[in-house]
Protein backbone atom coordinates (compact mmCIF):
# COMPACT_ATOMS: atom_id res chain seq x y z
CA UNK A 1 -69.95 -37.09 78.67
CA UNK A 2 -72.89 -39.23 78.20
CA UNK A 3 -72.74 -42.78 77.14
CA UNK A 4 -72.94 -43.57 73.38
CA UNK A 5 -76.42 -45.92 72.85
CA UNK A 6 -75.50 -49.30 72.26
CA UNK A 7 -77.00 -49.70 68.91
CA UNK A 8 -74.89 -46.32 67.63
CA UNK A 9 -71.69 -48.75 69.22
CA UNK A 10 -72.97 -51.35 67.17
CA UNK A 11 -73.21 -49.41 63.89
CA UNK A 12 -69.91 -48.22 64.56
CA UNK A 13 -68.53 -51.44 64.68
CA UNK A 14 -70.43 -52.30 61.40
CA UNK A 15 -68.89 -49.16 59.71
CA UNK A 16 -65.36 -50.50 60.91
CA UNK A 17 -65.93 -53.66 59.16
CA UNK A 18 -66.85 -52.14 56.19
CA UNK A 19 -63.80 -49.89 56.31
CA UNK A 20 -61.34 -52.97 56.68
CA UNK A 21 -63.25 -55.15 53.99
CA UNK A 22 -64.92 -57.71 56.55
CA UNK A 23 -68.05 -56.93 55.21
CA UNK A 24 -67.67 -55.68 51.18
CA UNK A 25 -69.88 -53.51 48.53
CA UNK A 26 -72.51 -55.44 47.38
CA UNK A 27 -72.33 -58.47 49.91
CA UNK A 28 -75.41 -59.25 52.28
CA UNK A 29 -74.55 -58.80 56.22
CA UNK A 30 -74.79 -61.30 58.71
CA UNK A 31 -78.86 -61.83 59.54
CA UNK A 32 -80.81 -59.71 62.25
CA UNK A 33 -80.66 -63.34 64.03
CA UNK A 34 -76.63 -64.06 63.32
CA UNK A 35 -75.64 -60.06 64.57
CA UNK A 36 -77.82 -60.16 67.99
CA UNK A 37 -76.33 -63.60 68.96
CA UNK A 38 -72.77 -61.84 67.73
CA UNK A 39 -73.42 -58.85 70.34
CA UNK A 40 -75.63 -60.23 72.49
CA UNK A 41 -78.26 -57.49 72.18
CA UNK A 42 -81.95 -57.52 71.44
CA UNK A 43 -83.31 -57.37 68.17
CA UNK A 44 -84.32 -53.89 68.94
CA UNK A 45 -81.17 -52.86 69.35
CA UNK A 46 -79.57 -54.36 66.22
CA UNK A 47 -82.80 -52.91 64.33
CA UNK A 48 -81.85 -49.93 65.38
CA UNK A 49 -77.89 -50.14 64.74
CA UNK A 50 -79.24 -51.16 60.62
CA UNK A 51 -82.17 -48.84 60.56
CA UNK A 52 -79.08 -46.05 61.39
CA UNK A 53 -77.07 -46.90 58.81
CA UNK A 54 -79.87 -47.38 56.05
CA UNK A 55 -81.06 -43.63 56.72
CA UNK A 56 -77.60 -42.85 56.51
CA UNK A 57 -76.93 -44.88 52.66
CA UNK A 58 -74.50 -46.73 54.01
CA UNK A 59 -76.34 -50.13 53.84
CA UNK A 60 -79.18 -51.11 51.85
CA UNK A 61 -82.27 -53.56 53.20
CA UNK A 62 -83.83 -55.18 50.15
CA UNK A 63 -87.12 -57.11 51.15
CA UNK A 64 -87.15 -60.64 50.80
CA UNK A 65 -83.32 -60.65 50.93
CA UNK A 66 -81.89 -59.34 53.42
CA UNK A 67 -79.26 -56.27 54.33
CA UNK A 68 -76.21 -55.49 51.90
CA UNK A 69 -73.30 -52.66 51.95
CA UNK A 70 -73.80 -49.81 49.77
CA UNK A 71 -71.02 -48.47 47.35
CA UNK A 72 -70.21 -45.25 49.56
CA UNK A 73 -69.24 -41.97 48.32
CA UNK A 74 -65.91 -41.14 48.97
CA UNK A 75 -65.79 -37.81 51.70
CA UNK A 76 -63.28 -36.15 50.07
CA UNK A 77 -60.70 -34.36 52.91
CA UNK A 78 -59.80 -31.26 51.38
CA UNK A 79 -57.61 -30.42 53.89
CA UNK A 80 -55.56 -33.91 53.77
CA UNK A 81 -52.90 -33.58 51.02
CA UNK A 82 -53.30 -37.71 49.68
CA UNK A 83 -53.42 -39.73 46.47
CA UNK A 84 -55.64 -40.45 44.71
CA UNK A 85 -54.99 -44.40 45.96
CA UNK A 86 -54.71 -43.13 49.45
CA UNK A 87 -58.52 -41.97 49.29
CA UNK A 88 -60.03 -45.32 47.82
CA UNK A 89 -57.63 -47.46 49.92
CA UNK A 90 -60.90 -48.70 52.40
CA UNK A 91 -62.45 -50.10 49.27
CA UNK A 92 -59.53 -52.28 48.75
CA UNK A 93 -60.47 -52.17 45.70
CA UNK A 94 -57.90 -51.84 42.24
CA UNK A 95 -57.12 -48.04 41.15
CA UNK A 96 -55.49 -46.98 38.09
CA UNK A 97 -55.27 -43.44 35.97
CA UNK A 98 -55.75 -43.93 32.28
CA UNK A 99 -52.74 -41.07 30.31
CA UNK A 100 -55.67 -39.59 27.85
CA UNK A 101 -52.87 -36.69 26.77
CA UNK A 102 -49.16 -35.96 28.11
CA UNK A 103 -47.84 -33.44 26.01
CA UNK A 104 -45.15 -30.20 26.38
CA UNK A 105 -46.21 -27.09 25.39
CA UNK A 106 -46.32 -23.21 26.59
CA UNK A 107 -48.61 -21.79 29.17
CA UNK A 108 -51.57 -19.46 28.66
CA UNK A 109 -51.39 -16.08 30.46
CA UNK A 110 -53.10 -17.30 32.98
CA UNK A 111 -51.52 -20.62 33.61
CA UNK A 112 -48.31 -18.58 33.89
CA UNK A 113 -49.73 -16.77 36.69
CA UNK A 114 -51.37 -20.06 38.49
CA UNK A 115 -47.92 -21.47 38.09
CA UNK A 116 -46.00 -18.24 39.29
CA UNK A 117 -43.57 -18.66 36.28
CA UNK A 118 -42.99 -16.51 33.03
CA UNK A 119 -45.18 -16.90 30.05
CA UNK A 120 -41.72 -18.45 27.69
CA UNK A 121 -41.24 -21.15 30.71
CA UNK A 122 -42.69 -24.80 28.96
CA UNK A 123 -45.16 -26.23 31.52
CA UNK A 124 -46.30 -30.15 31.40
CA UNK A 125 -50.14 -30.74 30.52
CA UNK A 126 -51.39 -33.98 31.63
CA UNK A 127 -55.13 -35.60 31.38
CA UNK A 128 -56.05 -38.25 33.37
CA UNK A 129 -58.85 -40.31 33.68
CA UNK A 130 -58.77 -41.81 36.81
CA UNK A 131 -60.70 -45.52 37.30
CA UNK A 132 -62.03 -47.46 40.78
CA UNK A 133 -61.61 -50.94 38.93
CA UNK A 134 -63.11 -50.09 35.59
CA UNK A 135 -65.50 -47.08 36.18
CA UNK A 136 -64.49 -43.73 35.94
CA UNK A 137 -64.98 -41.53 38.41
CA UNK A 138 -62.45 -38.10 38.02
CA UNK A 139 -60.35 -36.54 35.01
CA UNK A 140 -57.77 -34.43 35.97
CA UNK A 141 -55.90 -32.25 33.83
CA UNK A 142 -52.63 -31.33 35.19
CA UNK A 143 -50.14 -28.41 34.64
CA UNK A 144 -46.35 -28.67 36.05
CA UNK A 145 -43.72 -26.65 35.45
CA UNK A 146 -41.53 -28.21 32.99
CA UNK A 147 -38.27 -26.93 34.87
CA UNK A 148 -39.36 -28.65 37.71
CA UNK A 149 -39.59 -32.01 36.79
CA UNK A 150 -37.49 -32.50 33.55
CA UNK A 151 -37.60 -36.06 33.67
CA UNK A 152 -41.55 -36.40 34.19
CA UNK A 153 -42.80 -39.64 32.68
CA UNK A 154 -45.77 -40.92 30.67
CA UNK A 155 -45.23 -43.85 32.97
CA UNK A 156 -45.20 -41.71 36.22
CA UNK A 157 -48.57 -39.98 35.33
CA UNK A 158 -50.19 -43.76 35.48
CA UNK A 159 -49.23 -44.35 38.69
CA UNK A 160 -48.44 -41.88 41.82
CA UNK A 161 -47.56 -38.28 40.57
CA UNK A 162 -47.26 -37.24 44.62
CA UNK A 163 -44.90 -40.78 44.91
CA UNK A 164 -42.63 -39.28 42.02
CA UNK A 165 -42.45 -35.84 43.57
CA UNK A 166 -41.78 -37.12 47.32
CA UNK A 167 -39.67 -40.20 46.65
CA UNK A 168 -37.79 -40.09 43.41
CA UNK A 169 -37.48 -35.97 43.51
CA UNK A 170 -37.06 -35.92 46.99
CA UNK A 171 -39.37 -32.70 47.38
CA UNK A 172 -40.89 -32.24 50.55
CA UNK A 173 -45.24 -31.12 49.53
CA UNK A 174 -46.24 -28.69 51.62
CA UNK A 175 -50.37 -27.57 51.40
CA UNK A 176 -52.70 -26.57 48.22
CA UNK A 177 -55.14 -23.95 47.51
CA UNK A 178 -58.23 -24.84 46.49
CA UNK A 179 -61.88 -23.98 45.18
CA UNK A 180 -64.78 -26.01 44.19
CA UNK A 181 -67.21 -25.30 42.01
CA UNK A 182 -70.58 -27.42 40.88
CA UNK A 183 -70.77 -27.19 36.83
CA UNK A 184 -72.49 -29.22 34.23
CA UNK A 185 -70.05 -31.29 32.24
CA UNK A 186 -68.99 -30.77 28.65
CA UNK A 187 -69.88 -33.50 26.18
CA UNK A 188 -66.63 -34.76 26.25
CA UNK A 189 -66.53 -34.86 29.60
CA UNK A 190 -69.71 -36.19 30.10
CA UNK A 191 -68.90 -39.44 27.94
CA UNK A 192 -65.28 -39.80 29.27
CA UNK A 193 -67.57 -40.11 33.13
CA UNK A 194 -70.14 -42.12 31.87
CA UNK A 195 -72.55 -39.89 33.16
CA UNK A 196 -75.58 -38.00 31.63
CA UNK A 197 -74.37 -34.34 30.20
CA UNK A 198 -77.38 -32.80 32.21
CA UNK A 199 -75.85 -34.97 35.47
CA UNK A 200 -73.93 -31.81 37.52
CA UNK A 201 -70.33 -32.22 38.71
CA UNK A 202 -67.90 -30.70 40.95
CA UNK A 203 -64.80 -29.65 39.84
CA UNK A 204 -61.86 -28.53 42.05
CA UNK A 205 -59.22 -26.01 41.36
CA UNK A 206 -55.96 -26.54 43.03
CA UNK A 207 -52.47 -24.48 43.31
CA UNK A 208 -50.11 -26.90 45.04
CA UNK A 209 -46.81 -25.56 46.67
CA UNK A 210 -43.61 -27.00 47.79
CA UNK A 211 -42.21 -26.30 51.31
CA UNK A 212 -40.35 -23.41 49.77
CA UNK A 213 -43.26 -21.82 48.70
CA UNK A 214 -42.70 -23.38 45.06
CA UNK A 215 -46.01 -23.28 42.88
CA UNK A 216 -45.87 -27.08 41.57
CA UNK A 217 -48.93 -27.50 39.88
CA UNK A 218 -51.92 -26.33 39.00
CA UNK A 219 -54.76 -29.05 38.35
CA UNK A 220 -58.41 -29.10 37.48
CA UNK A 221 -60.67 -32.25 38.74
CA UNK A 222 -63.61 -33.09 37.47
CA UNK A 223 -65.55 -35.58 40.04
CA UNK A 224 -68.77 -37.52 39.79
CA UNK A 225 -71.12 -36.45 42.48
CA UNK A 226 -72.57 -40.11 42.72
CA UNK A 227 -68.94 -41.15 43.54
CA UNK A 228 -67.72 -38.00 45.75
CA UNK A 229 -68.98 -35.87 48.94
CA UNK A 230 -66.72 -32.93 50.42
CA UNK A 231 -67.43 -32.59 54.01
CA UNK A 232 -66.02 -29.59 55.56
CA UNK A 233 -65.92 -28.78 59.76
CA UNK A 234 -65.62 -24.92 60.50
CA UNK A 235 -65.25 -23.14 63.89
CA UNK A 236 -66.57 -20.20 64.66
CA UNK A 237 -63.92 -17.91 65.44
CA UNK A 238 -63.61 -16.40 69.02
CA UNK A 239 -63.55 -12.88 70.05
């Protein structure tokens, strides 16, 4: 295996910072001067670490001022079953989910079939505007079977819907199915986001399941693609 170019070591190490909150969104780095004397590398080499990581919009060089940390875009693991806290955790910045509607009613035809349950069953229907300190950045709309979780709670919904399903239900999540799609948003939508109507977004379909097999949701989200990236690895299957 060849040897990884010090300056890719060094961004590395940069991006770990970042990650832990050593160096934070927003806040100038240490000078070209201050990181070579920190590594003991040539300013080439550091150049070359921040030149990396400015093509790659992770930091930001403003002239006359010096480097900063960019507000990154989440990469969304679609194949990583986590909360929405979980996924903005290496911001260390506050989350919370603003209840917009928690209500009780019957499903459509086709929610019945998303949910696998008959079309007389009463199904939860939850929207929730979820916030990185103050600025919105995914609704949700939620659908859960009303059997399933009898004593669902306003005050559940604003925190940890997954903590209330693993540790006060004791029910074991299994996977999700899901599909994304890039749409424009409504006008509702679009003002709930703070985001231009004419500003696409991706929203993601998911069927959740239990270990059994149980269907226990079905939720749309509705992301801001300033805020969001889904990065997906394939394999090319062998014959």
């Amino acid at each position: 295996m060849a040897k990884i170019p010090m300056y890719r070591q060094i961004a590395d190490i940069i991006r770990e910072k970042i990650r832990t909150g050593e160096y934070k969104v927003a806040e100038a780095l240490p000078t070209e001067s201050e990181l070579r004397t920190a590594f003991s590398v040539s300013r080439v080499t550091i150049r070359q670490a921040l030149k990396l990581l400015i093509e790659n919009e992770e930091l930001e060089s403003i002239q006359g001022s010096g480097t900063y940390v960019k507000e990154n875009k989440i990469n969304y693991d679609i194949y990583q079953q986590s909360t929405f806290n979980e996924k903005w955790a290496h911001l260390n910045q506050e989350t919370h989910s603003e209840v917009l509607v928690f209500e009780i009613t019957l499903p459509s035809i086709t929610m019945a079939e998303y949910l696998n349950i008959d079309e007389t069953e009463r199904v939860f229907h939850i929207k929730r505007l979820r916030c990185l300190a103050e600025h919105p950045i995914t609704l949700e709309d939620t659908w859960m079977p009303l059997s399933l979780f009898p004593d669902l709670t306003y005050q559940v919904m604003e925190n940890s819907k997954y903590d209330y399903i693993e540790n006060t239900k004791g029910m074991t999540i299994d996977r999700s199915e899901q599909e994304i799609i890039p749409i424009l948003p409504s006008k509702d939508v679009a003002a709930l986001l703070q985001i231009d109507q004419n500003q696409p977004i991706i929203e993601k379909r998911t069927r959740s399941f239990l270990e059994d097999g149980t269907v226990f949701e079905y939720s749309r989200n509705q992301f801001t693609t300033t805020d969001y990236k889904f990065t997906l690895v394939a394999k090319r299957h062998r014959k």
